[in-house]
N, C-alpha and C. Protein backbone atom coordinates (compact mmCIF):
# COMPACT_ATOMS: atom_id res chain seq x y z
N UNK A 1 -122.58 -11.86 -4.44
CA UNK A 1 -122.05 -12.60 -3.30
C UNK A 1 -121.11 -11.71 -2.49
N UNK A 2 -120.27 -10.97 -2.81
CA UNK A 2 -119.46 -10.07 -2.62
C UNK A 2 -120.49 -8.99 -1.40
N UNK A 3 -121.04 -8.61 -2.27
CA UNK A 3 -121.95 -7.75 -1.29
C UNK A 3 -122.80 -8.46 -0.01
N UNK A 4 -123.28 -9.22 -0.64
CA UNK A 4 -123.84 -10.21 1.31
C UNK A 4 -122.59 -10.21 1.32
N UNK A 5 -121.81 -10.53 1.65
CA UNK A 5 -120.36 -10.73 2.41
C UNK A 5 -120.35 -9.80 3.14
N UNK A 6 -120.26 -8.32 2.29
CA UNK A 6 -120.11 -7.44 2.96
C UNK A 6 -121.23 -7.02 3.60
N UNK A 7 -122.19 -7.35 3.73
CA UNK A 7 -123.70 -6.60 4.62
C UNK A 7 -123.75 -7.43 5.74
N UNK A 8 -122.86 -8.70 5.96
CA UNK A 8 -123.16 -9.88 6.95
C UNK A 8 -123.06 -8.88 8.07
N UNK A 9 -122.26 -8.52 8.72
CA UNK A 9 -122.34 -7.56 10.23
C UNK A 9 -123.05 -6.53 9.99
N UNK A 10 -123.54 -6.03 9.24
CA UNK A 10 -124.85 -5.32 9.82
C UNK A 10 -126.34 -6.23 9.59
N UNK A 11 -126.30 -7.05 8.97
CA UNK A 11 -127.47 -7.66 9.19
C UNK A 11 -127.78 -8.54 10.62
N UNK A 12 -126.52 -8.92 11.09
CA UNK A 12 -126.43 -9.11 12.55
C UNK A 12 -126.74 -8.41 13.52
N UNK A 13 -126.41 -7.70 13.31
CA UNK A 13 -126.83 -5.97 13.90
C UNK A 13 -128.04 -5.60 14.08
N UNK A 14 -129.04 -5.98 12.63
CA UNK A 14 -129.88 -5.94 12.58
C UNK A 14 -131.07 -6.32 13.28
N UNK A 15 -130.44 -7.76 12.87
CA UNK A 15 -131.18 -9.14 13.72
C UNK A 15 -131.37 -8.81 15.17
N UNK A 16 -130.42 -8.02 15.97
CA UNK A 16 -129.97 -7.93 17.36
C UNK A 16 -131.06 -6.59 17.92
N UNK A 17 -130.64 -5.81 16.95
CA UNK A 17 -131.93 -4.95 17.50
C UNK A 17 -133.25 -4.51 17.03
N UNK A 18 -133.91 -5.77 16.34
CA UNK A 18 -134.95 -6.11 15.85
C UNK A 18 -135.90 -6.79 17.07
N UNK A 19 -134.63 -7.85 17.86
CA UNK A 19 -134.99 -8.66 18.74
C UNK A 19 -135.11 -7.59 20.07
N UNK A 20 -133.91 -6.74 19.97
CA UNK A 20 -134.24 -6.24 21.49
C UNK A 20 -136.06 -5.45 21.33
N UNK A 21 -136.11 -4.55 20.36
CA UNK A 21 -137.17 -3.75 19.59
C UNK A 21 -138.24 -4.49 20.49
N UNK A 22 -138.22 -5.70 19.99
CA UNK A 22 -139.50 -6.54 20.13
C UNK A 22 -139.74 -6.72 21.47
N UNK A 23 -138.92 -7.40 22.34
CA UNK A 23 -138.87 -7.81 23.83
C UNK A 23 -139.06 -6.68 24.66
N UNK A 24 -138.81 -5.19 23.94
CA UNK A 24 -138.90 -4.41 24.78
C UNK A 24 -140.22 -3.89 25.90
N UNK A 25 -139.98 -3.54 26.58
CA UNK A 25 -141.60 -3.16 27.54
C UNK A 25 -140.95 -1.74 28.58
N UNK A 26 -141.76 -0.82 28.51
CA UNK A 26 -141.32 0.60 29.49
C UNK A 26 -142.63 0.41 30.11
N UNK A 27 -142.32 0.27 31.74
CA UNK A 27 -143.44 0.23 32.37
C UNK A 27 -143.07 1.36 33.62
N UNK A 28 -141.61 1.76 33.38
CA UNK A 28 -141.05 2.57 34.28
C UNK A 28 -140.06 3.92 33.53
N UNK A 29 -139.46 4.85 34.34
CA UNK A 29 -138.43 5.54 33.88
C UNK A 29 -137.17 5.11 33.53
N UNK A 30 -136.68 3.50 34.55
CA UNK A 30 -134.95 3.15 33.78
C UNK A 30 -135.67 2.55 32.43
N UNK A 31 -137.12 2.41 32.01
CA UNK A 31 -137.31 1.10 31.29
C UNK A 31 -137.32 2.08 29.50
N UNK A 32 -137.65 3.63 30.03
CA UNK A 32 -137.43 4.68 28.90
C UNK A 32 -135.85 4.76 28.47
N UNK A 33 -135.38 5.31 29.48
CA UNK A 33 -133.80 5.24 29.58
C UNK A 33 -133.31 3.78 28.79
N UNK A 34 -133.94 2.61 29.14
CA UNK A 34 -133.30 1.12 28.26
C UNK A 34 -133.69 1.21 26.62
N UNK A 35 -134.75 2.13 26.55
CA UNK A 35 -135.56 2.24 25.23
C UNK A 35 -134.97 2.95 24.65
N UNK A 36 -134.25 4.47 25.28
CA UNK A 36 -133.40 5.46 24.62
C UNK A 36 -131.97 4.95 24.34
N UNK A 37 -132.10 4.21 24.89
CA UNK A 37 -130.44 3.50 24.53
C UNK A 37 -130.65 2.48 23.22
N UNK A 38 -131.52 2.03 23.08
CA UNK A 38 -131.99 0.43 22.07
C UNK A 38 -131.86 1.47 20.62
N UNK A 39 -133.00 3.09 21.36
CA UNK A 39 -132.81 3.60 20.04
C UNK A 39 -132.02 4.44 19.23
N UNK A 40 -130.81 4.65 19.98
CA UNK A 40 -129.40 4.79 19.82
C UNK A 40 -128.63 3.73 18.65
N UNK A 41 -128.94 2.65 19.13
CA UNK A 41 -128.10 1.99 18.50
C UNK A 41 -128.65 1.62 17.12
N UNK A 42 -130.24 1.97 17.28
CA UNK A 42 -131.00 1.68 16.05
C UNK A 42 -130.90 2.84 15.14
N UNK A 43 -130.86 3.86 15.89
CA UNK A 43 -130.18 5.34 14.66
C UNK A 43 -128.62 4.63 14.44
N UNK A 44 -127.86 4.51 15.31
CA UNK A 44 -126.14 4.01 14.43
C UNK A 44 -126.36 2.91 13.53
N UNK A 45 -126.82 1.50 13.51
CA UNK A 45 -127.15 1.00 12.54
C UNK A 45 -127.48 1.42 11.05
N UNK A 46 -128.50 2.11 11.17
CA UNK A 46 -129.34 3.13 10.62
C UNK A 46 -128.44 4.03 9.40
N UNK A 47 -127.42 4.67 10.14
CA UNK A 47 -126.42 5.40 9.51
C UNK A 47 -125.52 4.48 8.76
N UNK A 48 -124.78 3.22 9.36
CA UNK A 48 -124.11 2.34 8.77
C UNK A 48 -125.17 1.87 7.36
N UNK A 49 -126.01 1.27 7.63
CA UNK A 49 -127.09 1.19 6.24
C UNK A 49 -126.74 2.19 5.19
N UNK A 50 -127.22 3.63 5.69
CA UNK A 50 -127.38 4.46 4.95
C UNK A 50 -125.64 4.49 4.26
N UNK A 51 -124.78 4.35 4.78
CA UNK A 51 -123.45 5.01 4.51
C UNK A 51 -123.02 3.80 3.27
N UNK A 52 -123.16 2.45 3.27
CA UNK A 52 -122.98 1.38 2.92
C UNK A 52 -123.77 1.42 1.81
N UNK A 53 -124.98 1.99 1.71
CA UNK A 53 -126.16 2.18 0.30
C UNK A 53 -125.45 3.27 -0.17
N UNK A 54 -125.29 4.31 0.25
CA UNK A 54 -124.84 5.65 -0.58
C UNK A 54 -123.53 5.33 -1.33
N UNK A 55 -122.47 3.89 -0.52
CA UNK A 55 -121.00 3.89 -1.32
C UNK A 55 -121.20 3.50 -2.52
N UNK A 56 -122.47 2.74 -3.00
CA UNK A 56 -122.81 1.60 -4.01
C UNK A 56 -123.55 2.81 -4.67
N UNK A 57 -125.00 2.98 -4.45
CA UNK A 57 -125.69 4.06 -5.44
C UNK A 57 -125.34 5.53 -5.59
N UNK A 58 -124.35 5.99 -4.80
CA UNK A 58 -123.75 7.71 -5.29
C UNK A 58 -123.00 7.37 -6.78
N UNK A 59 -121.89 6.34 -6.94
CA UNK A 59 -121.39 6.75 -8.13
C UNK A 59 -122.15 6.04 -9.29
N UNK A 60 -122.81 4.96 -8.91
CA UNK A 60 -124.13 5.03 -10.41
C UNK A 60 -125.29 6.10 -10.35
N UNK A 61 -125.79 6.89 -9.17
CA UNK A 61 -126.24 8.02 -9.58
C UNK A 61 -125.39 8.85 -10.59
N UNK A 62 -124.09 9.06 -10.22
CA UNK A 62 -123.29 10.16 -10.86
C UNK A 62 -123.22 9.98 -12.32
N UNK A 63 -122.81 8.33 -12.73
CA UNK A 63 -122.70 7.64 -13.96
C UNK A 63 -123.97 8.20 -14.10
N UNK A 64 -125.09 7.91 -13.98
CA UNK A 64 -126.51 7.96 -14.69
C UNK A 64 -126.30 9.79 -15.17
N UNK A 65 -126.42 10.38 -13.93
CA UNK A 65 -126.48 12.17 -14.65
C UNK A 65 -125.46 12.24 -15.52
N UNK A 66 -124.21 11.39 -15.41
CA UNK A 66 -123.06 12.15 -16.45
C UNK A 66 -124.28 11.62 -17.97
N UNK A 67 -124.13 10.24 -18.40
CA UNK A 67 -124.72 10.19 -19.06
C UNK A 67 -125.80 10.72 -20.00
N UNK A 68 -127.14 11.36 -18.41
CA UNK A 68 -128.10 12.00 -19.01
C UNK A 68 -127.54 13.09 -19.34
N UNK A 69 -126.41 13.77 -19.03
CA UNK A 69 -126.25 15.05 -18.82
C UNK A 69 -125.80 14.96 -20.71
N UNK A 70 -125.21 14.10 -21.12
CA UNK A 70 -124.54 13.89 -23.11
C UNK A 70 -125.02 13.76 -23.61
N UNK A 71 -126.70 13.58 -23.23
CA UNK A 71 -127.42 12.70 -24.27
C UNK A 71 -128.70 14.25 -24.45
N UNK A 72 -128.63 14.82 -23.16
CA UNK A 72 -129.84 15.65 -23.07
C UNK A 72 -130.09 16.65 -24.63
N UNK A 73 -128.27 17.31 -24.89
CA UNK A 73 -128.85 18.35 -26.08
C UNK A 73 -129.36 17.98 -27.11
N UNK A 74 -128.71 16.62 -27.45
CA UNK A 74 -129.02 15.72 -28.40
C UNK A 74 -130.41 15.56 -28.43
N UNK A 75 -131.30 14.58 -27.39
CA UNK A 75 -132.59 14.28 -27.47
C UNK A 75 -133.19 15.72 -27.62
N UNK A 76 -132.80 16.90 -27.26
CA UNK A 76 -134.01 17.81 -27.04
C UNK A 76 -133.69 18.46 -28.40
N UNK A 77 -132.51 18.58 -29.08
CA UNK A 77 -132.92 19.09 -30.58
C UNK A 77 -133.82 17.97 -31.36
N UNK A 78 -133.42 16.43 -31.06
CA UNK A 78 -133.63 15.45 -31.95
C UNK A 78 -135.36 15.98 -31.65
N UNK A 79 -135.64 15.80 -30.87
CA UNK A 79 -137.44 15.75 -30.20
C UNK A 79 -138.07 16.97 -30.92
N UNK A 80 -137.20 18.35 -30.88
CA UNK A 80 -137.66 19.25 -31.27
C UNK A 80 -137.99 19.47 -32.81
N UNK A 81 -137.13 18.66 -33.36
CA UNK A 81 -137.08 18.77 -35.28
C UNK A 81 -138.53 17.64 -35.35
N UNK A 82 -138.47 16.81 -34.23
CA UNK A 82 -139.90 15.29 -34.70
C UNK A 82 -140.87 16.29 -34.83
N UNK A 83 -141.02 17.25 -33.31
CA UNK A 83 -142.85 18.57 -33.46
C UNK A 83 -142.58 19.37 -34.91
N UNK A 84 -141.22 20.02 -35.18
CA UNK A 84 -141.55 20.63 -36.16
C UNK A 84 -142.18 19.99 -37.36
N UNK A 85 -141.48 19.00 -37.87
CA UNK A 85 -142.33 18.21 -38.74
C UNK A 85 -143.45 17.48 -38.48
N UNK A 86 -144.05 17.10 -37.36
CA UNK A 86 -145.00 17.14 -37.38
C UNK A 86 -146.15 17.65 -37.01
N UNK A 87 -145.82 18.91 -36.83
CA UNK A 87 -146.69 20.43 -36.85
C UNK A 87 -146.97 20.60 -38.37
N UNK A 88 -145.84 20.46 -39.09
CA UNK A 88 -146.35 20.85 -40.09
C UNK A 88 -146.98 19.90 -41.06
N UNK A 89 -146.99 18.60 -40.78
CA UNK A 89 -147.49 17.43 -41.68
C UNK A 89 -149.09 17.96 -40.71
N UNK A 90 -149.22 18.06 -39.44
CA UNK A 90 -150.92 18.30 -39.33
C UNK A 90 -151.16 19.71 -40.15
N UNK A 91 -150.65 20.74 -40.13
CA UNK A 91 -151.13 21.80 -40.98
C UNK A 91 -151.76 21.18 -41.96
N UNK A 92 -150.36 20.98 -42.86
CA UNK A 92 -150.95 19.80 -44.26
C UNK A 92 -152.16 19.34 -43.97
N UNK A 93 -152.01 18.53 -43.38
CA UNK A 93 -153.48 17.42 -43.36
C UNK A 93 -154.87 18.36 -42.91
N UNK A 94 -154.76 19.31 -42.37
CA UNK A 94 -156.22 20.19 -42.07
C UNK A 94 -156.51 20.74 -43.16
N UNK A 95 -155.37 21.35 -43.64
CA UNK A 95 -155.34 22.56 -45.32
C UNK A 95 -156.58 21.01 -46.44
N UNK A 96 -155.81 19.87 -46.11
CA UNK A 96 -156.44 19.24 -47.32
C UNK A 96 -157.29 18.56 -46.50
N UNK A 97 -158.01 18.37 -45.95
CA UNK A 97 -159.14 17.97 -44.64
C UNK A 97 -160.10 19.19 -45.04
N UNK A 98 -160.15 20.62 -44.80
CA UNK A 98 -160.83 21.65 -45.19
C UNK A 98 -160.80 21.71 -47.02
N UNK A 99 -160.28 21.57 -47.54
CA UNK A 99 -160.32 21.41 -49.01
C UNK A 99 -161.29 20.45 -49.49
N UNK A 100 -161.26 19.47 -48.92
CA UNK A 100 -161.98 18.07 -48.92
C UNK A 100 -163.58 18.51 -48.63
N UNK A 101 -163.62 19.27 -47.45
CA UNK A 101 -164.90 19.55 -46.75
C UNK A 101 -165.56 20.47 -47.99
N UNK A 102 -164.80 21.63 -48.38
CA UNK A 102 -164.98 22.54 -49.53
C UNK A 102 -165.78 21.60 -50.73
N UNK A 103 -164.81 20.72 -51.35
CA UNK A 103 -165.59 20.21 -52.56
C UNK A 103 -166.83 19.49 -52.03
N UNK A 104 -166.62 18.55 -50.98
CA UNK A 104 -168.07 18.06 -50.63
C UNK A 104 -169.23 19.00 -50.42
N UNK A 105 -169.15 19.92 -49.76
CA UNK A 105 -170.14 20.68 -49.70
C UNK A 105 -170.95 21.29 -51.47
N UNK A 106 -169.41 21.57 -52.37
CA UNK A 106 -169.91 22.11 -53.81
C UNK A 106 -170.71 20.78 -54.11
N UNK A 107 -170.20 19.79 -54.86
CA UNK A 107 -170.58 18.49 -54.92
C UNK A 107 -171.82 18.29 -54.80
N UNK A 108 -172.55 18.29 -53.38
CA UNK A 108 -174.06 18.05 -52.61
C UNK A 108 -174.58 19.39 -53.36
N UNK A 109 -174.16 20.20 -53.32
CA UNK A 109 -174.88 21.37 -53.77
C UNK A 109 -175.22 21.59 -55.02
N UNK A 110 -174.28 20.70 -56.09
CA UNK A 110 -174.54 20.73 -57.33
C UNK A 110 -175.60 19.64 -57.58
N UNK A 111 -175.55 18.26 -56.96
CA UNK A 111 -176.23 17.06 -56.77
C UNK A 111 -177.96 17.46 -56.41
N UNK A 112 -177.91 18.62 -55.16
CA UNK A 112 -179.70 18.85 -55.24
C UNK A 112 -180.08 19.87 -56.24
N UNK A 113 -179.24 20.67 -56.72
CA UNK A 113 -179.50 21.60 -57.50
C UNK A 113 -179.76 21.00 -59.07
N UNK A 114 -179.66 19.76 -59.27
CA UNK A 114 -179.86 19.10 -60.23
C UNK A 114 -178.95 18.88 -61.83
N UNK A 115 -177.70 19.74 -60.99
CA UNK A 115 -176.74 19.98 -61.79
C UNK A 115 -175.66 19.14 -62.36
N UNK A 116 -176.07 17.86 -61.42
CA UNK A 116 -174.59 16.86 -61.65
C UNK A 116 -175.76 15.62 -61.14
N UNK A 117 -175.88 14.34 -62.07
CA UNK A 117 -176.91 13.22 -61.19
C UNK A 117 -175.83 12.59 -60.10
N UNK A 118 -176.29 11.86 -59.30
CA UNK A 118 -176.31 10.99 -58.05
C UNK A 118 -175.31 10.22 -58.01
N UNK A 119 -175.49 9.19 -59.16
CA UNK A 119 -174.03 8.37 -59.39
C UNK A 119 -172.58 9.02 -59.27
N UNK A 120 -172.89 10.05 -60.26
CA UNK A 120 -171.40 11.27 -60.91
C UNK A 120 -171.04 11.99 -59.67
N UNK A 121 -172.02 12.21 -58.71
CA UNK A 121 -171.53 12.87 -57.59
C UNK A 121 -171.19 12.01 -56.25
N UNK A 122 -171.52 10.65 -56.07
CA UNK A 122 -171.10 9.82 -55.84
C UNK A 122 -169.60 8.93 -55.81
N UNK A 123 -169.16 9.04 -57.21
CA UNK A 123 -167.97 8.68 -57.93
C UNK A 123 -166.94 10.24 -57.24
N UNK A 124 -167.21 11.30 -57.10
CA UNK A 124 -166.30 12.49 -57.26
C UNK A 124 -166.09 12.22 -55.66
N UNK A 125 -167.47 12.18 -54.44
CA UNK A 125 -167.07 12.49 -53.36
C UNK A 125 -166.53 11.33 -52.74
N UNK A 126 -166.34 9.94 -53.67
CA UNK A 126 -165.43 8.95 -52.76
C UNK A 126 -163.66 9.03 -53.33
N UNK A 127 -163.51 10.29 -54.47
CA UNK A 127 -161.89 10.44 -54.84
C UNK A 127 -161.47 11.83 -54.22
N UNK A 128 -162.62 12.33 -53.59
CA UNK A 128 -162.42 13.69 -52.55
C UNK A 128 -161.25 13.25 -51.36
N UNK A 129 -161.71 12.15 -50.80
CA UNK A 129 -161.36 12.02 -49.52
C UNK A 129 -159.55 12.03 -49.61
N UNK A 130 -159.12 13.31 -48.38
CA UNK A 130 -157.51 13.19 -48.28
C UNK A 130 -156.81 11.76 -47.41
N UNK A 131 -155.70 11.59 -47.91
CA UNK A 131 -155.02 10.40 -47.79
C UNK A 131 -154.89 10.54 -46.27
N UNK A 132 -154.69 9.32 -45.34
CA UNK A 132 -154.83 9.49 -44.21
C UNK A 132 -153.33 8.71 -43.76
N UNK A 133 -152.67 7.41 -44.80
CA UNK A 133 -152.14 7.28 -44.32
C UNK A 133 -150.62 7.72 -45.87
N UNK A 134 -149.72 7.69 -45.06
CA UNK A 134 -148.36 7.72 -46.55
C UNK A 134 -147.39 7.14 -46.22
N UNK A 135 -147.09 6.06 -46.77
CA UNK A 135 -146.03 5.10 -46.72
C UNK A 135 -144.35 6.19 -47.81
N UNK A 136 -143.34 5.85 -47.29
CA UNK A 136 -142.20 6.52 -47.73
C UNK A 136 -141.15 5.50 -47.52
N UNK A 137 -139.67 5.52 -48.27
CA UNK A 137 -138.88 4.72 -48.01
C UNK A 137 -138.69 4.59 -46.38
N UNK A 138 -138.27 6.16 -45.63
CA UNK A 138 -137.87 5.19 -44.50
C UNK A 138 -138.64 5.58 -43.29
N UNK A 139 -140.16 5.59 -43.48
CA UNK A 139 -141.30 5.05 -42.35
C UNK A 139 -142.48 5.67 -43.12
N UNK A 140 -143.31 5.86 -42.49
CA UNK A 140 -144.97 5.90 -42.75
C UNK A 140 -145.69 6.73 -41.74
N UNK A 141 -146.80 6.85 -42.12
CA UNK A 141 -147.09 8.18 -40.99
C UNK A 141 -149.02 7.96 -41.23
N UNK A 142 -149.72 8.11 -40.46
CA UNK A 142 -150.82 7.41 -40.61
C UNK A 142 -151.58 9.13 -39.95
N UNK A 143 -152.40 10.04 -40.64
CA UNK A 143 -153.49 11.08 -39.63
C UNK A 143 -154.67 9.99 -38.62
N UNK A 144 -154.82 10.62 -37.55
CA UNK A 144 -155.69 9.98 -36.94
C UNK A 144 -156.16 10.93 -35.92
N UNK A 145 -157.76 11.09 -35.72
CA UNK A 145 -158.28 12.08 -34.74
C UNK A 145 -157.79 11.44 -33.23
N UNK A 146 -157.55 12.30 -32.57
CA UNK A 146 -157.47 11.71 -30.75
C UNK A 146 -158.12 12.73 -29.93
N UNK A 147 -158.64 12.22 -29.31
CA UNK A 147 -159.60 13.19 -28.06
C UNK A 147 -158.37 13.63 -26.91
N UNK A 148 -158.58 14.96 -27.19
CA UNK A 148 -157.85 15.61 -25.63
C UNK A 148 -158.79 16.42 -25.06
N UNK A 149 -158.56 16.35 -23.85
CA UNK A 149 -158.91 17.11 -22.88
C UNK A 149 -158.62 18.41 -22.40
N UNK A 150 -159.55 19.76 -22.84
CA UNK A 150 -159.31 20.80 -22.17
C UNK A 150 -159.74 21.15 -21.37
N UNK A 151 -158.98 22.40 -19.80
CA UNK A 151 -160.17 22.75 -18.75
C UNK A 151 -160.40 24.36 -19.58
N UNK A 152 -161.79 24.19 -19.72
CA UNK A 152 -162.28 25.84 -20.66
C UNK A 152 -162.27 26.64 -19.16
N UNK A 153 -162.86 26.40 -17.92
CA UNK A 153 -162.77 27.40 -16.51
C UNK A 153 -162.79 25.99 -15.28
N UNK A 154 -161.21 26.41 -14.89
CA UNK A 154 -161.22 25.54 -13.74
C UNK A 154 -162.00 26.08 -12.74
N UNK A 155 -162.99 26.68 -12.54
CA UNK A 155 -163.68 27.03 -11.48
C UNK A 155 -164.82 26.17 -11.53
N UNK A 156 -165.68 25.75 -12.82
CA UNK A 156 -166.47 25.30 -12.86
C UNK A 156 -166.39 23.25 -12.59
N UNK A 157 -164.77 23.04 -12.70
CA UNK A 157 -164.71 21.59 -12.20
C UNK A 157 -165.02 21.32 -11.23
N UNK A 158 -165.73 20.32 -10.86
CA UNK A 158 -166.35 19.69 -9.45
C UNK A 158 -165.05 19.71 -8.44
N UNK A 159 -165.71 19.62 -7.67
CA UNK A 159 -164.63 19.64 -6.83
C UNK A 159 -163.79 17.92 -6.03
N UNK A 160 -164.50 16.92 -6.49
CA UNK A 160 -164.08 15.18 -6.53
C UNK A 160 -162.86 15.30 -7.50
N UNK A 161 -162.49 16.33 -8.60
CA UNK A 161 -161.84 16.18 -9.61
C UNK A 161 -160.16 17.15 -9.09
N UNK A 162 -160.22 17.66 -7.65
CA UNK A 162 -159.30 18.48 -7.32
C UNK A 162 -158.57 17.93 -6.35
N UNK A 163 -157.27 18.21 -6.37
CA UNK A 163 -156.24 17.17 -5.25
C UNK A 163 -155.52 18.35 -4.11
N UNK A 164 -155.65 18.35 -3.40
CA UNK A 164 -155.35 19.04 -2.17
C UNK A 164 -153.62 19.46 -2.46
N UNK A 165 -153.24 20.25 -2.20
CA UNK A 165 -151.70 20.73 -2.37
C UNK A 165 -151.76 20.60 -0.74
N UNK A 166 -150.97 19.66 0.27
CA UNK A 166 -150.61 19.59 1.37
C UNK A 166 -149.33 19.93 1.99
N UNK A 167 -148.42 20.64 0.99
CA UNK A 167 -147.30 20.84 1.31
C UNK A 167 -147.80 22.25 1.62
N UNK A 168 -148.27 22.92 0.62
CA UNK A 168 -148.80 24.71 0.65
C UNK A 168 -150.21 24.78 2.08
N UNK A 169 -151.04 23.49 2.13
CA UNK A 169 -152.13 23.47 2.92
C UNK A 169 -150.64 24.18 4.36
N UNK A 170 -149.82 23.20 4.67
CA UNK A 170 -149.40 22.80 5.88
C UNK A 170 -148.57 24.11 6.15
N UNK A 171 -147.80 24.48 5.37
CA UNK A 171 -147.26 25.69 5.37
C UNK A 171 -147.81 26.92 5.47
N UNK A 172 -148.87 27.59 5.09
CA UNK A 172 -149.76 28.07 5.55
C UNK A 172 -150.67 28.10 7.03
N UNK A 173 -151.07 27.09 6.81
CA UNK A 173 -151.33 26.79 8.86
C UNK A 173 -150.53 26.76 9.55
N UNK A 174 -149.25 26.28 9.17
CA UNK A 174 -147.89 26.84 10.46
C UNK A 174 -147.61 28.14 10.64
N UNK A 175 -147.75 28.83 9.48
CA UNK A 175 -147.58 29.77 9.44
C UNK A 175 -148.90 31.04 9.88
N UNK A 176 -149.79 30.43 10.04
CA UNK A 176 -150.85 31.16 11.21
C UNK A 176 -151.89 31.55 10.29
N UNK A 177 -152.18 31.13 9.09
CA UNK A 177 -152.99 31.65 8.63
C UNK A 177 -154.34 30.57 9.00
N UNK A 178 -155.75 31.12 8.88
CA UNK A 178 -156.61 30.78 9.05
C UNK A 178 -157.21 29.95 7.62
N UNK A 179 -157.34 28.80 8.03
CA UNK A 179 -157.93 27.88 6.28
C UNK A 179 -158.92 27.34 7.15
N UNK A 180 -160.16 27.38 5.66
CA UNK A 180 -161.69 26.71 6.55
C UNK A 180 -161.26 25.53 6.09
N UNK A 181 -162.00 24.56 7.21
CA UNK A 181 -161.78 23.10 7.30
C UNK A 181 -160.59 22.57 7.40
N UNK A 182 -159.26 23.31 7.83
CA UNK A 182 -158.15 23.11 8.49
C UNK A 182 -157.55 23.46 9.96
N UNK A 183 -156.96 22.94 10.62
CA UNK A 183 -156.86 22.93 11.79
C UNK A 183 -155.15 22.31 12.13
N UNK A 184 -154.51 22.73 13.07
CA UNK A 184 -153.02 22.57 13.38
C UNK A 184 -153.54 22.31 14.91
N UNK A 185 -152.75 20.83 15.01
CA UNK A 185 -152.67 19.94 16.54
C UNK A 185 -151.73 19.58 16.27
N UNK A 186 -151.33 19.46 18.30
CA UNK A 186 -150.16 18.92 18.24
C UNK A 186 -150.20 17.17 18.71
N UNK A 187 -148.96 16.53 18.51
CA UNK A 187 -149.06 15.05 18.75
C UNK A 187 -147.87 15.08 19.51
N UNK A 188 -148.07 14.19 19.91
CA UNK A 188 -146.38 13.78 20.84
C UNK A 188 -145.75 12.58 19.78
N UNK A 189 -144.37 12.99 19.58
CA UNK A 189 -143.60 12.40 18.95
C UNK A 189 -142.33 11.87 19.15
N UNK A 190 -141.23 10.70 19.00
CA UNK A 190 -140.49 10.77 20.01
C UNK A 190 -139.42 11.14 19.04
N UNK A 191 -138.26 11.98 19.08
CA UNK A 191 -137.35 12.59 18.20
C UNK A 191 -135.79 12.16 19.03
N UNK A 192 -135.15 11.20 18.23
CA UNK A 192 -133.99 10.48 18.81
C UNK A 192 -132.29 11.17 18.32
N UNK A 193 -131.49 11.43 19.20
CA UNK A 193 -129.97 12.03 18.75
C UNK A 193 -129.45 10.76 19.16
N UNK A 194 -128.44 10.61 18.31
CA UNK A 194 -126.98 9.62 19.31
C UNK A 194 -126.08 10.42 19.46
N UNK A 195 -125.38 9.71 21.12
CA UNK A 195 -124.12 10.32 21.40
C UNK A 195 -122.90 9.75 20.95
């Protein structure tokens, strides 16, 4: 409530040259001149907004960075010890994932070779399999495959799959260089100062 209180005169303000905005019509030169003046007052408004938002969100920006700024070394060792251990719990789990693969393969091989019957090799390759998930007093941890995505040669990606860099496109063509299927025009634009 406090704050509408305080926004009431510029929202008046607002209201006022919202309305002129609208009614306006340049069918002449004083009628530019009435337009350059409307948009005078719509840049000072403009600034009052801006000055009135910045008193309120500069010092909870500041609060927010002080904050992030105490918490950052903390999270990035805390984050960093979670990969180490669990870099090394996947090691683990491949070492006995490939171990696993090892006896199955002996196993089948002893099974056609007639060395071990069907059942017996049956019974061995369902106590082969490594544990996937391990419960512990204080959490649990479950292996599970996930599909990621690598690019093996970004040259060979289609090109529907590539996003234009328009900051580097634009900078470049101002800067005079020649790009196929780019081109620099000019527009008329209207660019407003207050006195």
């Amino acid at each position: 409530m406090k704050n509408e209180l305080n926004l009431a005169p510029i929202k008046k303000q607002v209201s006022s040259i919202i309305k002129s905005a609208g009614s306006l019509k340049i069918n002449s030169a004083p009628g530019l001149v009435e337009a350059t003046d409307i948009l005078g007052k719509i840049k000072s408004v403009g600034r009052e907004i801006k000055e009135k938002r910045d008193s309120i969100i500069k010092p909870l920006n500041e609060a927010k960075n002080n904050a992030m700024d105490l918490f950052r070394p903390l999270e990035s060792d805390w984050s960093e010890a979670e990969r180490i251990v669990k870099k090394k719990m996947t090691i683990f789990g491949d070492q006995q994932a490939e171990k696993a693969r090892e006896k199955e393969v002996e196993i089948t091989e002893k099974i056609e070779s007639g060395k071990m019957d069907i059942e017996k090799g049956a019974e061995k390759l369902d106590k082969i399999v490594p544990a996937n998930k391990v419960e512990a007093d204080n959490g649990s941890i479950q292996f599970r495959m996930v599909k990621k995505v690598v690019i093996e040669n970004e040259f060979d990606v289609p090109r529907d799959f590539l996003i234009l860099d328009m900051v580097k496109i634009r900078r470049s063509a101002l800067a005079g260089f020649i790009i196929p299927g780019v081109k620099v025009v000019e527009e008329r634009e209207v660019s407003s100062y207050q006195k």
